[in-house]
N, C-alpha and C. Protein backbone atom coordinates (compact mmCIF):
# COMPACT_ATOMS: atom_id res chain seq x y z
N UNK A 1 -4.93 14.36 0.74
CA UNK A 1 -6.16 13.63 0.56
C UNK A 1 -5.85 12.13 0.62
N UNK A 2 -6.48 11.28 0.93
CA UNK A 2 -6.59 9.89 1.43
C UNK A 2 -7.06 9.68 0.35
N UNK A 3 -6.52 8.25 -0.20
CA UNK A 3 -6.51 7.79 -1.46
C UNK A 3 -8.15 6.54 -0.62
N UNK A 4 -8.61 5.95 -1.91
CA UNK A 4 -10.26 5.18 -1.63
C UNK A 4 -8.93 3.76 -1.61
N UNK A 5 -9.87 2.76 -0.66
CA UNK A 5 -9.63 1.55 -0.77
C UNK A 5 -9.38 0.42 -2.02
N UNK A 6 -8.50 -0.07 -1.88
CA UNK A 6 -8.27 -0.71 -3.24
C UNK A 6 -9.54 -1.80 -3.36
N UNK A 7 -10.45 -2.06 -2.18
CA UNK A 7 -11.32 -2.44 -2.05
C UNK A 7 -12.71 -2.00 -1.94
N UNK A 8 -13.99 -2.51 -2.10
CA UNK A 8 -15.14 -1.97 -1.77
C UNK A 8 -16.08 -3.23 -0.77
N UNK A 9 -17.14 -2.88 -0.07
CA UNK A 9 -17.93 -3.68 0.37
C UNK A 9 -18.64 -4.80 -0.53
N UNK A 10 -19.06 -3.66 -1.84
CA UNK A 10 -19.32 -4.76 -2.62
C UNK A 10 -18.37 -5.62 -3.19
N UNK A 11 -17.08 -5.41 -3.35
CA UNK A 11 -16.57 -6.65 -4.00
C UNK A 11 -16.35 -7.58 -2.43
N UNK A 12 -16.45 -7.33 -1.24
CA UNK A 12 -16.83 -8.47 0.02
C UNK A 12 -17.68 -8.93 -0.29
N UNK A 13 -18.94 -8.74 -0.79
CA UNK A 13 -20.44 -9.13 -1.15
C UNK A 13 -20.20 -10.23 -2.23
N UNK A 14 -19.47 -9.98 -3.41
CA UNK A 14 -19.56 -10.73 -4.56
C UNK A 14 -18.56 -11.66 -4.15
N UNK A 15 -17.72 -11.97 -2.77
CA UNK A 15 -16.89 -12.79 -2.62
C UNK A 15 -17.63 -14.14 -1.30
N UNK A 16 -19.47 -13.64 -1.07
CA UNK A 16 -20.00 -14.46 -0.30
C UNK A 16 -20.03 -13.70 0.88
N UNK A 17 -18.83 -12.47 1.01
CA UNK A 17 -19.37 -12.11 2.77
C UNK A 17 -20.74 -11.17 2.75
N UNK A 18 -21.56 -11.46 3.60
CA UNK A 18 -22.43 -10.92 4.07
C UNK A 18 -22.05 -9.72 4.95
N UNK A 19 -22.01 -8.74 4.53
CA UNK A 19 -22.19 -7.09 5.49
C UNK A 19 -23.11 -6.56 6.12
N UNK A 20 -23.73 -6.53 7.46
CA UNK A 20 -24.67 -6.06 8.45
C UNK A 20 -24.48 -4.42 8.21
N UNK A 21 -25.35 -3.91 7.43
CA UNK A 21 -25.35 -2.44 7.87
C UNK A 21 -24.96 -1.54 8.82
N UNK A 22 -25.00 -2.61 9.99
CA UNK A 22 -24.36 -1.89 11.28
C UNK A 22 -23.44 -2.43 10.95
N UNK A 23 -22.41 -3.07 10.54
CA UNK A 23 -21.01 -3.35 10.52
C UNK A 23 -20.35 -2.14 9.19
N UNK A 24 -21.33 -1.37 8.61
CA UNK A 24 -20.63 -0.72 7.50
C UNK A 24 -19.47 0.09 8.00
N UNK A 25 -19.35 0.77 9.08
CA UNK A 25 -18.38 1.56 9.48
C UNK A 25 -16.79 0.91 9.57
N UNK A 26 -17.02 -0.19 10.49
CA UNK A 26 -16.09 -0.78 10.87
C UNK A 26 -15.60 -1.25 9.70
N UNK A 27 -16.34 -2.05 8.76
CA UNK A 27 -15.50 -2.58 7.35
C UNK A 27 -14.66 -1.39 6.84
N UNK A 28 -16.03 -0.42 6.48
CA UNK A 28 -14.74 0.40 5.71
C UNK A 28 -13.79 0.81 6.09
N UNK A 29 -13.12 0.66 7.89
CA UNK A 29 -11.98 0.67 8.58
C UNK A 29 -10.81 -0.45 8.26
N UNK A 30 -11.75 -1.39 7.87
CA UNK A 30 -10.94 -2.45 7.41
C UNK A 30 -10.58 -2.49 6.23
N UNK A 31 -11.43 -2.18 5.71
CA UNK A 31 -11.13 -1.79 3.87
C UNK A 31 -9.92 -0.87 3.94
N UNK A 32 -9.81 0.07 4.52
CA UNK A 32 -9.05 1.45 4.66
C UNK A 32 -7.41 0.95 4.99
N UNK A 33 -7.46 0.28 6.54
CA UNK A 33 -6.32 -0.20 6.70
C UNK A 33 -5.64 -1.23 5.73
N UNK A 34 -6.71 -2.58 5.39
CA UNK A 34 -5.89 -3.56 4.35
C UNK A 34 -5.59 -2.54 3.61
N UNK A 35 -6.22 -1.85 2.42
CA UNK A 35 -5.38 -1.24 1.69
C UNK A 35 -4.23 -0.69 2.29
N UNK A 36 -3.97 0.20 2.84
CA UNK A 36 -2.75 0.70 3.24
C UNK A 36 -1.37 -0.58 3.84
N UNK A 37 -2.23 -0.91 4.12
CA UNK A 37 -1.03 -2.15 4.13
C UNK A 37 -0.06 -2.80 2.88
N UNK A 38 -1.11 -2.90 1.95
CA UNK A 38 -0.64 -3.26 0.63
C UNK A 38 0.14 -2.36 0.05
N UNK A 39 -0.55 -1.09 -0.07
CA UNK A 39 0.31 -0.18 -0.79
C UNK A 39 2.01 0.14 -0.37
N UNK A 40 1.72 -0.13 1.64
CA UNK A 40 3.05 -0.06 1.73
C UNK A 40 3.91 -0.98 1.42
N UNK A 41 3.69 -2.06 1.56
CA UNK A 41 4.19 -3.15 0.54
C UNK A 41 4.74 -3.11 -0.72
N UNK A 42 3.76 -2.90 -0.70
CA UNK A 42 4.27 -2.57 -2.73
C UNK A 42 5.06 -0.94 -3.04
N UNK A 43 4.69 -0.55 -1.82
CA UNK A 43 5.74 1.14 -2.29
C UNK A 43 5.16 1.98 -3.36
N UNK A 44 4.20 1.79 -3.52
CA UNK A 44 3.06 2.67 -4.58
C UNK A 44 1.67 2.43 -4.17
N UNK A 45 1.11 3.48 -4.90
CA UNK A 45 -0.47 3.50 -4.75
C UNK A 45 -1.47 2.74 -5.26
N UNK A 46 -0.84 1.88 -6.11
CA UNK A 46 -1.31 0.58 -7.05
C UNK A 46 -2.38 1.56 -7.87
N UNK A 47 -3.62 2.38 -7.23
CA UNK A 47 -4.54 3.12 -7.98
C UNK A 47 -4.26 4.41 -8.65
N UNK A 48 -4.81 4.44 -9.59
CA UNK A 48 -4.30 6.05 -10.27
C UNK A 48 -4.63 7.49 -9.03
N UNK A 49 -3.44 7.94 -8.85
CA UNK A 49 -3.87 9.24 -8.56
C UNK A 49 -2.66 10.00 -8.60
N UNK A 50 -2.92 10.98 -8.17
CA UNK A 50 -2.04 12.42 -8.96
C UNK A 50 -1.13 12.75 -7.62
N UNK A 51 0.29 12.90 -7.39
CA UNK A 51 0.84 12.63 -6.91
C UNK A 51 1.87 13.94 -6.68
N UNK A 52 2.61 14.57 -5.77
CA UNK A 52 3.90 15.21 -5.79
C UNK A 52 4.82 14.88 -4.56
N UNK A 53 6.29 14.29 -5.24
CA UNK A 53 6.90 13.90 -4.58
C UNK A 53 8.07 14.39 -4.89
N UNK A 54 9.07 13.98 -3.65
CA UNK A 54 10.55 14.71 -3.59
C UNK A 54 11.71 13.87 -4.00
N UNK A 55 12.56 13.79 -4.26
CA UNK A 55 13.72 12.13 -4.69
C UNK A 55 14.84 13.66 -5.11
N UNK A 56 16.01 12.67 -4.18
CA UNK A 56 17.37 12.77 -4.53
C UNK A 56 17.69 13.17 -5.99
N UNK A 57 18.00 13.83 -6.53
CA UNK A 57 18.39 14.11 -7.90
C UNK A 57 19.61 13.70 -8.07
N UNK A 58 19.49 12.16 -8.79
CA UNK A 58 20.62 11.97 -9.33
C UNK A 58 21.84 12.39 -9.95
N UNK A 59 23.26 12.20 -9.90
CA UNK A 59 24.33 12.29 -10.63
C UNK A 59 24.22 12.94 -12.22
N UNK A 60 23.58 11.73 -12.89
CA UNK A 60 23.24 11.57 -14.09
C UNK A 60 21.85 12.25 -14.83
N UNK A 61 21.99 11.20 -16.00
CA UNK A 61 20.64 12.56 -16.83
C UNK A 61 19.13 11.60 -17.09
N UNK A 62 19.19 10.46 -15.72
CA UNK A 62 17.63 9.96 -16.00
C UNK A 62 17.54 9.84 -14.41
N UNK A 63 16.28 10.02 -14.29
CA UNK A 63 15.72 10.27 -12.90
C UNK A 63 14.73 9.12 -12.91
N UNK A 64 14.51 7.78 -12.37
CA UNK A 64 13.66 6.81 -12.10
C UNK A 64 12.56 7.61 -11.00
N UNK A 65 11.34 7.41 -11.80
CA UNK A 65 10.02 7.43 -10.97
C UNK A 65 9.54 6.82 -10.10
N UNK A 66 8.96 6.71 -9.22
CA UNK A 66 8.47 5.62 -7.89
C UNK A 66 7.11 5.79 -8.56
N UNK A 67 6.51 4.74 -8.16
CA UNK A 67 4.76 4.68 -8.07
C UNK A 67 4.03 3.93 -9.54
N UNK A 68 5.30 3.26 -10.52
CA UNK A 68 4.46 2.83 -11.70
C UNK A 68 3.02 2.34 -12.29
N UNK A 69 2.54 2.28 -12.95
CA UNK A 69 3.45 3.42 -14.34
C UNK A 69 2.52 4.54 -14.18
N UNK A 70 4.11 5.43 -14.62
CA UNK A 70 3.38 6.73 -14.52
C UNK A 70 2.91 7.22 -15.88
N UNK A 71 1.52 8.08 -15.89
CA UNK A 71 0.90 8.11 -16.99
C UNK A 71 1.34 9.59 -17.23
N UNK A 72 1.52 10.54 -16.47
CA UNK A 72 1.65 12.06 -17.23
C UNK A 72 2.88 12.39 -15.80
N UNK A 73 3.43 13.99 -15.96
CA UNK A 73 4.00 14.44 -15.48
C UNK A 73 3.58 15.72 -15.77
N UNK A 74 3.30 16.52 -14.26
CA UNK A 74 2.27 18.35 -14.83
C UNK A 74 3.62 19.22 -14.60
N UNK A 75 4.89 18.41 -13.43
CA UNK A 75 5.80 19.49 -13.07
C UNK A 75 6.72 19.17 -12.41
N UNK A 76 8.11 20.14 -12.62
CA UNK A 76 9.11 19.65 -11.77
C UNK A 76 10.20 21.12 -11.69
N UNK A 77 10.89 20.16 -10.57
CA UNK A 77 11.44 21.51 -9.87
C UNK A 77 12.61 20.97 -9.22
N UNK A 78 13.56 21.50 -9.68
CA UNK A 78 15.13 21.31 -8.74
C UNK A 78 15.53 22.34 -8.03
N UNK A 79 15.72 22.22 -6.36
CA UNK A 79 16.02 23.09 -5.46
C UNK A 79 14.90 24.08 -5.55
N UNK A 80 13.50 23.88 -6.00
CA UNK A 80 12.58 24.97 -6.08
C UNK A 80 12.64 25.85 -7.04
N UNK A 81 13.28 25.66 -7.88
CA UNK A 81 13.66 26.15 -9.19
C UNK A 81 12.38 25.10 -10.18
N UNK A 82 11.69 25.52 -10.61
CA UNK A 82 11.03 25.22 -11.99
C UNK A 82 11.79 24.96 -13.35
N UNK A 83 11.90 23.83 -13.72
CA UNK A 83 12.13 23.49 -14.45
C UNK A 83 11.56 22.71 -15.76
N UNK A 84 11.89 22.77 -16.96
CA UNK A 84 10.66 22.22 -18.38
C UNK A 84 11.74 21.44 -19.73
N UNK A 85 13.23 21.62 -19.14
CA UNK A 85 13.87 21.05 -20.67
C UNK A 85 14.26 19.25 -19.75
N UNK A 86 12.98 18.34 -19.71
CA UNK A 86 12.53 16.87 -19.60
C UNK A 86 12.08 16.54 -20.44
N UNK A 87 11.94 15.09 -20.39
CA UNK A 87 11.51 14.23 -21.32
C UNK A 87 11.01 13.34 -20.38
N UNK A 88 9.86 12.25 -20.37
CA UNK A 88 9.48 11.13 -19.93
C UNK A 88 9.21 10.24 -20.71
N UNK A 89 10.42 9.39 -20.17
CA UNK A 89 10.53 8.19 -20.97
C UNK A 89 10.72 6.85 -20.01
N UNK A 90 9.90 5.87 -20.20
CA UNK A 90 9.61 4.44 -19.42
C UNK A 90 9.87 4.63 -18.62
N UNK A 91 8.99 5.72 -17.46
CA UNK A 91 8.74 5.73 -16.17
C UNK A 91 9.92 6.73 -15.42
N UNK A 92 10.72 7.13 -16.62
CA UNK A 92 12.00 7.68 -15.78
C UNK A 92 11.76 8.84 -16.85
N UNK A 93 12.52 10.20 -16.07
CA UNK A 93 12.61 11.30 -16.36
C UNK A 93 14.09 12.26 -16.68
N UNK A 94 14.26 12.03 -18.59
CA UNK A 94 15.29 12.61 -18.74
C UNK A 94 15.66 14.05 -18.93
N UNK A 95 17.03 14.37 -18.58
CA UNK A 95 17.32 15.59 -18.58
C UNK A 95 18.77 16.20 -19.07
N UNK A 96 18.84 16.77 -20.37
CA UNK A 96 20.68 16.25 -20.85
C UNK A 96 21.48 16.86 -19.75
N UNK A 97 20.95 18.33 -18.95
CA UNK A 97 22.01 18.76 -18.52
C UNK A 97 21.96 18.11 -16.51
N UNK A 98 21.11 17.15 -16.64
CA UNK A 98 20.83 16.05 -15.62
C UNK A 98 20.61 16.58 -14.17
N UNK A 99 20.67 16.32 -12.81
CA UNK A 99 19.88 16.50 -11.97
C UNK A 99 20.08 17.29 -10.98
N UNK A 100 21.57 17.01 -10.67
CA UNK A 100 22.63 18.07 -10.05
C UNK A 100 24.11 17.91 -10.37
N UNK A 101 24.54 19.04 -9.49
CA UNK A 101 25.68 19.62 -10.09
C UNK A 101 26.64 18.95 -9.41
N UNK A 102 27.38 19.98 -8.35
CA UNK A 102 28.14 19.61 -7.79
C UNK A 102 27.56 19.03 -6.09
N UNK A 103 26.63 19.76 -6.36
CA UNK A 103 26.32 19.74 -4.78
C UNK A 103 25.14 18.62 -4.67
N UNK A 104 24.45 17.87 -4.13
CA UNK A 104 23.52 17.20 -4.07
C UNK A 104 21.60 18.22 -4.46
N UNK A 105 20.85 17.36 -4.95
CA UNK A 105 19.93 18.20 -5.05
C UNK A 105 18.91 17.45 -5.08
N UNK A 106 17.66 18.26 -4.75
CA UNK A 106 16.28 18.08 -4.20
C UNK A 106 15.36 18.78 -5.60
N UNK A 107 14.89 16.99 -6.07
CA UNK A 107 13.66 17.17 -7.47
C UNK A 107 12.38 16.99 -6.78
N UNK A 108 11.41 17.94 -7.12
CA UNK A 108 10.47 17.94 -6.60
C UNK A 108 9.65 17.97 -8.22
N UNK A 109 8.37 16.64 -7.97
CA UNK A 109 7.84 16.19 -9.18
C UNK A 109 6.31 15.81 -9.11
N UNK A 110 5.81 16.27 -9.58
CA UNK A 110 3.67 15.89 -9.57
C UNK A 110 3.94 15.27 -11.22
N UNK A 111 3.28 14.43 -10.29
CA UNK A 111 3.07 13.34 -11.55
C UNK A 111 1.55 12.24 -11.05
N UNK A 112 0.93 12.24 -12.42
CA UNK A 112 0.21 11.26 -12.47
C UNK A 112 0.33 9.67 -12.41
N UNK A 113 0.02 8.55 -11.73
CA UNK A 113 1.02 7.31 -12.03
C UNK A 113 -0.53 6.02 -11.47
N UNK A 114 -0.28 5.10 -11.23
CA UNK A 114 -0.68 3.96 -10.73
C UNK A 114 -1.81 3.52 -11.97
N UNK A 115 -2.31 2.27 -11.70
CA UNK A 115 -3.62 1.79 -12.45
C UNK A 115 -5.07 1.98 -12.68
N UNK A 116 -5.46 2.42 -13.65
CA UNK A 116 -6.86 2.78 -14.00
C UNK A 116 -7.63 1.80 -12.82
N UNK A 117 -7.57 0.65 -13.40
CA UNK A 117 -8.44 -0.16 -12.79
C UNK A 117 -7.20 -1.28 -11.57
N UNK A 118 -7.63 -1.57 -10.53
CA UNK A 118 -6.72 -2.21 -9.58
C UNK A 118 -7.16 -3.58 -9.66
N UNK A 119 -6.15 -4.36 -9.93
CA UNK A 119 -5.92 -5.88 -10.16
C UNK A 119 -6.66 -6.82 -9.58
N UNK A 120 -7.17 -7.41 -10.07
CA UNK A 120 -8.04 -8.55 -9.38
C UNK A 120 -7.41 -9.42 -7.97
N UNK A 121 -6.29 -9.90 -8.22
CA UNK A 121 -5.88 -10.18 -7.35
C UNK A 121 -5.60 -9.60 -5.80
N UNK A 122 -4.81 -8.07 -6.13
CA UNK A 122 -5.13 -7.11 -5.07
C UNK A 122 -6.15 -6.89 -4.72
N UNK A 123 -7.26 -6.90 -4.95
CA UNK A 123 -8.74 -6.36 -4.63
C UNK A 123 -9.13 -7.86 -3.74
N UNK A 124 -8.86 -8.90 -4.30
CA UNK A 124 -8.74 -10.59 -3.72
C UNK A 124 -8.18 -10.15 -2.34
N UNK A 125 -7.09 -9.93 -2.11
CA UNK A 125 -6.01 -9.84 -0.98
C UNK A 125 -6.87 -8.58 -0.06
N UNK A 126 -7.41 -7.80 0.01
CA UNK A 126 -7.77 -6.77 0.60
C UNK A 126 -8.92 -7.16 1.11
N UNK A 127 -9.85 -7.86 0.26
CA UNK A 127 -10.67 -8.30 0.77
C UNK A 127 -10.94 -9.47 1.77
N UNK A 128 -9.81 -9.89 1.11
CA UNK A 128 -9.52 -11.59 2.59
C UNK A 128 -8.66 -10.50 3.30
N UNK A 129 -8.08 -9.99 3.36
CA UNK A 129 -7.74 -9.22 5.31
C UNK A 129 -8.76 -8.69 5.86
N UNK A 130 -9.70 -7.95 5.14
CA UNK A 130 -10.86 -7.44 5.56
C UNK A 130 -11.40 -8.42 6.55
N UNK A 131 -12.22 -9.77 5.85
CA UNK A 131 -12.93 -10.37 5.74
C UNK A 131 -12.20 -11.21 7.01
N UNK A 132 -10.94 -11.84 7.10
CA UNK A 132 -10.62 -12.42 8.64
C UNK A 132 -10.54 -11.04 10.18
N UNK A 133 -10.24 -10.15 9.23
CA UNK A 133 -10.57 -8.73 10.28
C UNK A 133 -11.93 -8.93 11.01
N UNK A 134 -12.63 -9.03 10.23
CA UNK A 134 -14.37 -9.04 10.18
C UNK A 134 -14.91 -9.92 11.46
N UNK A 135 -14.30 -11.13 11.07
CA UNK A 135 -14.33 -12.58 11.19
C UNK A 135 -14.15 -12.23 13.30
N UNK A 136 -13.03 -11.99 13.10
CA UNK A 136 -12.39 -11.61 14.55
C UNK A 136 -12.88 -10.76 15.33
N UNK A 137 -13.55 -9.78 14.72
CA UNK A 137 -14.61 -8.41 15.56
C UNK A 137 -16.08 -9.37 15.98
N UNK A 138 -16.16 -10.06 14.96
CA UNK A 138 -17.68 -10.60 15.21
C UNK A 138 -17.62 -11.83 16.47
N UNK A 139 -16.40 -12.42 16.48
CA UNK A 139 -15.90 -13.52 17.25
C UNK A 139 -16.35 -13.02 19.00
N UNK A 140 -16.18 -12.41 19.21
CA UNK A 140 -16.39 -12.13 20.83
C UNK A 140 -17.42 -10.57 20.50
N UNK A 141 -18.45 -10.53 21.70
CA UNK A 141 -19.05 -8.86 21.66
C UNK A 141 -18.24 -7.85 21.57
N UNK A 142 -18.48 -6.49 21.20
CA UNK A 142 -18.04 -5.23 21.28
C UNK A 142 -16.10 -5.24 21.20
N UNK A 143 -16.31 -6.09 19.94
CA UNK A 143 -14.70 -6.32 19.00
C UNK A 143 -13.84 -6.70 19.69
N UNK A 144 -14.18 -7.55 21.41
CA UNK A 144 -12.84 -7.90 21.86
C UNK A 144 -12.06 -8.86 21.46
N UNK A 145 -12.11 -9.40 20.18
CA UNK A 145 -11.78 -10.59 19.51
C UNK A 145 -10.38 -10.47 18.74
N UNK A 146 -10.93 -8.76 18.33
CA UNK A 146 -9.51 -8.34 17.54
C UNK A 146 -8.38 -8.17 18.29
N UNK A 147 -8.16 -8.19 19.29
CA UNK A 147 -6.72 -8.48 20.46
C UNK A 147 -5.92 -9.37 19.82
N UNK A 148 -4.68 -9.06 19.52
CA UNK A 148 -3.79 -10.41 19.39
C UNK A 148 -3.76 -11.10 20.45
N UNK A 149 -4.31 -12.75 19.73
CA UNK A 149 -4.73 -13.66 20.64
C UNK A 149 -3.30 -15.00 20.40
N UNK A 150 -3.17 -16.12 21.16
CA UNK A 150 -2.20 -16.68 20.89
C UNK A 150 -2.63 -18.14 20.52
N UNK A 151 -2.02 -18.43 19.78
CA UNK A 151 -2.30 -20.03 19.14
C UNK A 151 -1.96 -21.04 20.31
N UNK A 152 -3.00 -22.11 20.30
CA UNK A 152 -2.54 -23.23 20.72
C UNK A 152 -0.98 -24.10 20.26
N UNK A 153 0.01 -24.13 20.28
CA UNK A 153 1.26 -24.70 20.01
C UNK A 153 1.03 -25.75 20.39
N UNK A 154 0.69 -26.48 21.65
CA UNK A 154 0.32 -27.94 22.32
C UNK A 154 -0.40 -28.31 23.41
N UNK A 155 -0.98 -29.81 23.20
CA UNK A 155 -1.97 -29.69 24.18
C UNK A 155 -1.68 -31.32 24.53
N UNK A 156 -2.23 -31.77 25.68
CA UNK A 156 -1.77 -33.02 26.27
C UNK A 156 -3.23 -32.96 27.15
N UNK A 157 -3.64 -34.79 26.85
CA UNK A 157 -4.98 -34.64 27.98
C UNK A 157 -4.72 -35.44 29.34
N UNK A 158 -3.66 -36.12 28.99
CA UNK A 158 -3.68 -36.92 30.57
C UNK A 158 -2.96 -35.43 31.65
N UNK A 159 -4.08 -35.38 32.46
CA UNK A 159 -3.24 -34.39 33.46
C UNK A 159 -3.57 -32.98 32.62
N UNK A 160 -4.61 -33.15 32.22
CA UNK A 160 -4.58 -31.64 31.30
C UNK A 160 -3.26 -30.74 31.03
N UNK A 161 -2.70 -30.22 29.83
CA UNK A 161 -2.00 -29.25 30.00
C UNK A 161 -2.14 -28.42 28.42
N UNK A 162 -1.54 -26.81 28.07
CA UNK A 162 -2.01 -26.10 26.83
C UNK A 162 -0.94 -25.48 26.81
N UNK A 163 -0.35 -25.53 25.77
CA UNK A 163 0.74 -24.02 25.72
C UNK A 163 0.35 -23.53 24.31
N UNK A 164 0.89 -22.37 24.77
CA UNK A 164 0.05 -20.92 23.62
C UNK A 164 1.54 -20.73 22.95
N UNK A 165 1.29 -20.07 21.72
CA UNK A 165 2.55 -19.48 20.98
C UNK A 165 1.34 -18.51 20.56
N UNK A 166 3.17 -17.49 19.71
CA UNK A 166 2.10 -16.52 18.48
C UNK A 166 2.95 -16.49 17.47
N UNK A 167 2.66 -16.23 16.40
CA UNK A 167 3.39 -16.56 15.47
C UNK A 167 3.93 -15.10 15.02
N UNK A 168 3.70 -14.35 15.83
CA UNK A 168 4.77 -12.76 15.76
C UNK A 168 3.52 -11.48 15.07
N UNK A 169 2.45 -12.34 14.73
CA UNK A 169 1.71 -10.92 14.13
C UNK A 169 0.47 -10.43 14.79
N UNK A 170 0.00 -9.24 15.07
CA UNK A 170 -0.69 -8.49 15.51
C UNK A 170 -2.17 -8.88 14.97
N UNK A 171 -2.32 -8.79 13.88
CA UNK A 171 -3.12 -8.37 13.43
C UNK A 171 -3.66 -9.06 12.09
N UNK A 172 -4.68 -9.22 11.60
CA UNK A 172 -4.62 -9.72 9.88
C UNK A 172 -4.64 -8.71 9.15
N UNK A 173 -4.24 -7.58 9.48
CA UNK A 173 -3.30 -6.42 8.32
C UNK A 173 -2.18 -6.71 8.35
N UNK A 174 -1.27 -7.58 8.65
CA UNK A 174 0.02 -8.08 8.70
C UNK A 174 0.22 -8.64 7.41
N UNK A 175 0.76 -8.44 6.62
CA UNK A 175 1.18 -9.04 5.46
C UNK A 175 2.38 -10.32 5.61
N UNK A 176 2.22 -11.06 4.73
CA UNK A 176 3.11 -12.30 4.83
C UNK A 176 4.32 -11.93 4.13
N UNK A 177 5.55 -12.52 4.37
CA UNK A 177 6.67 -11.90 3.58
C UNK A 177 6.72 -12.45 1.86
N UNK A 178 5.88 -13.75 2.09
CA UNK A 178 5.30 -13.85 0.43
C UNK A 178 4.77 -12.49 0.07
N UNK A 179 3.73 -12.25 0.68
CA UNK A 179 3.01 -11.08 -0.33
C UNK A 179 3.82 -9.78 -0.23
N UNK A 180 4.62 -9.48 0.57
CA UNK A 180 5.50 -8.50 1.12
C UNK A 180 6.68 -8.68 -0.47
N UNK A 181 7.16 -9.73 -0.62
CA UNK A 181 8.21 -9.45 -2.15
C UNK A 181 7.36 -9.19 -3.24
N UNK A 182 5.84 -9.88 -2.80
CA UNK A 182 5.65 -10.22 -4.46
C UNK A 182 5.29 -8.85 -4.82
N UNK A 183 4.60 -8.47 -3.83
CA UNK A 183 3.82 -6.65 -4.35
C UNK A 183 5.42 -5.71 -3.96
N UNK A 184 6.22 -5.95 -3.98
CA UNK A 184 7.45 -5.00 -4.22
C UNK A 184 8.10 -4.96 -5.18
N UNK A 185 8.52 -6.39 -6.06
CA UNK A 185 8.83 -7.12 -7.04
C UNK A 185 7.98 -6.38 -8.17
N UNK A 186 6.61 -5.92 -8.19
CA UNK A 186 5.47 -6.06 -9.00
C UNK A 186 5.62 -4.26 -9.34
N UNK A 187 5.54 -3.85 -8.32
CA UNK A 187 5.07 -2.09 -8.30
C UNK A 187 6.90 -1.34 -7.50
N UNK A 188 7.78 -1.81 -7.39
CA UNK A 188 8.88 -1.05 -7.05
C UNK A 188 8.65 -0.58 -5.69
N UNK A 189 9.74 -0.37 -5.34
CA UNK A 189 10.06 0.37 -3.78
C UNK A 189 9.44 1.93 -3.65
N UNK A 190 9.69 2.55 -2.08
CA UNK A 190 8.75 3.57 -1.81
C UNK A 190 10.29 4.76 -1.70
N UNK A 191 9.52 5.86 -2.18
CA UNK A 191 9.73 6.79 -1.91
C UNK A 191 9.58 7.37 -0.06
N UNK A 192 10.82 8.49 -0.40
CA UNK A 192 10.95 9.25 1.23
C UNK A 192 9.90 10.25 1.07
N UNK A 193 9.71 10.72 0.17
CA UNK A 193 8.11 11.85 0.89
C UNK A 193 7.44 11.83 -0.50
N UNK A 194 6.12 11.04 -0.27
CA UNK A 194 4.93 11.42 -0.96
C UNK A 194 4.03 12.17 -0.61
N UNK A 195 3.30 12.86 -1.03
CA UNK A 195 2.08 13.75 -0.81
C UNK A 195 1.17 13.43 -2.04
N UNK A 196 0.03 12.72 -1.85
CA UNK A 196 -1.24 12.58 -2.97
C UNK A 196 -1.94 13.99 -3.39
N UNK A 197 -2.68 14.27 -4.13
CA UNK A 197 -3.71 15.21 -3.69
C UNK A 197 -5.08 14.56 -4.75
């Protein structure tokens, strides 16, 4: 299941943009992608939802969670084996007789995790990618605007002349490498296989 936008139309509305009813589709495309952008960034779902994922089973007898903070844990399982003598404690999951043995092993874990309510600021950020997304569809008819287009770099008038650059990004779902540490820094790195439900 596809997790909802860390954004809504209305919080575009309460930020001054105006939404054309006929543009509702396309936003919430934009809503859809900024979020996903972020989240990959940040390596979590930032929003609460219920989660089962797979991670390396450590050496030792605490297992660090991806996706903070996690609020419950319904289940877990080493090598497909069910398992219940855990503890969850600050986001990590202990176990005395710990994760594997000799051989390497595969924890498989549903857990509840991310934020009730999603941060003002993130909801800020989703909505300004949206909103220059927007900006760029409306710029030329029938969205040919959204093309990565190239910046003026320089221009000279005697003798006319223009040279174009680009500054390497596609798109305004491109995240900046500012916002790229800060939402990694904030919510931790990503896991190799999530599945929401």
């Amino acid at each position: 299941m596809a997790l909802a936008p860390l954004a809504t139309t209305a919080d575009l509305e309460a930020r001054g943009l105006t939404v054309d009813p006929s543009e509702a589709s396309v936003v919430n495309v934009y809503l859809g992608v900024a979020s996903a952008a972020v989240r990959e960034a940040a390596g979590a779902a930032i929003s609460r939802t219920t989660s089962t994922l797979t991670l390396e089973g450590p050496t030792g007898q605490w297992l660090t969670l991806p996706g903070p903070p996690i609020v419950s844990v319904a289940s877990v399982s080493i090598d497909g084996r069910p398992v219940t003598d855990w503890r969850l404690r600050s986001e990590r999951l202990w176990r005395a007789a710990g994760w594997s043995g000799c051989e390497p092993s595969e924890v498989e874990v549903t857990q509840t995790h991310g934020l009730a309510d999603v941060p003002e600021d993130i909801v800020d950020l989703v909505c300004r990618m949206t909103a220059a997304a927007l900006v760029r569809y409306r710029s030329e008819d029938g969205g040919e605007g959204l093309a990565a287009d190239k910046e003026v770099t320089s221009e000279r008038l005697g003798d006319w002349s223009v040279t174009y650059g680009s500054d390497g990004r596609v798109s305004e779902m491109e995240l900046t490498q500012f916002w790229r540490d800060r939402l990694a820094a904030r919510f931790g790195s990503s896991v190799g296989v999530l599945r929401s439900r």
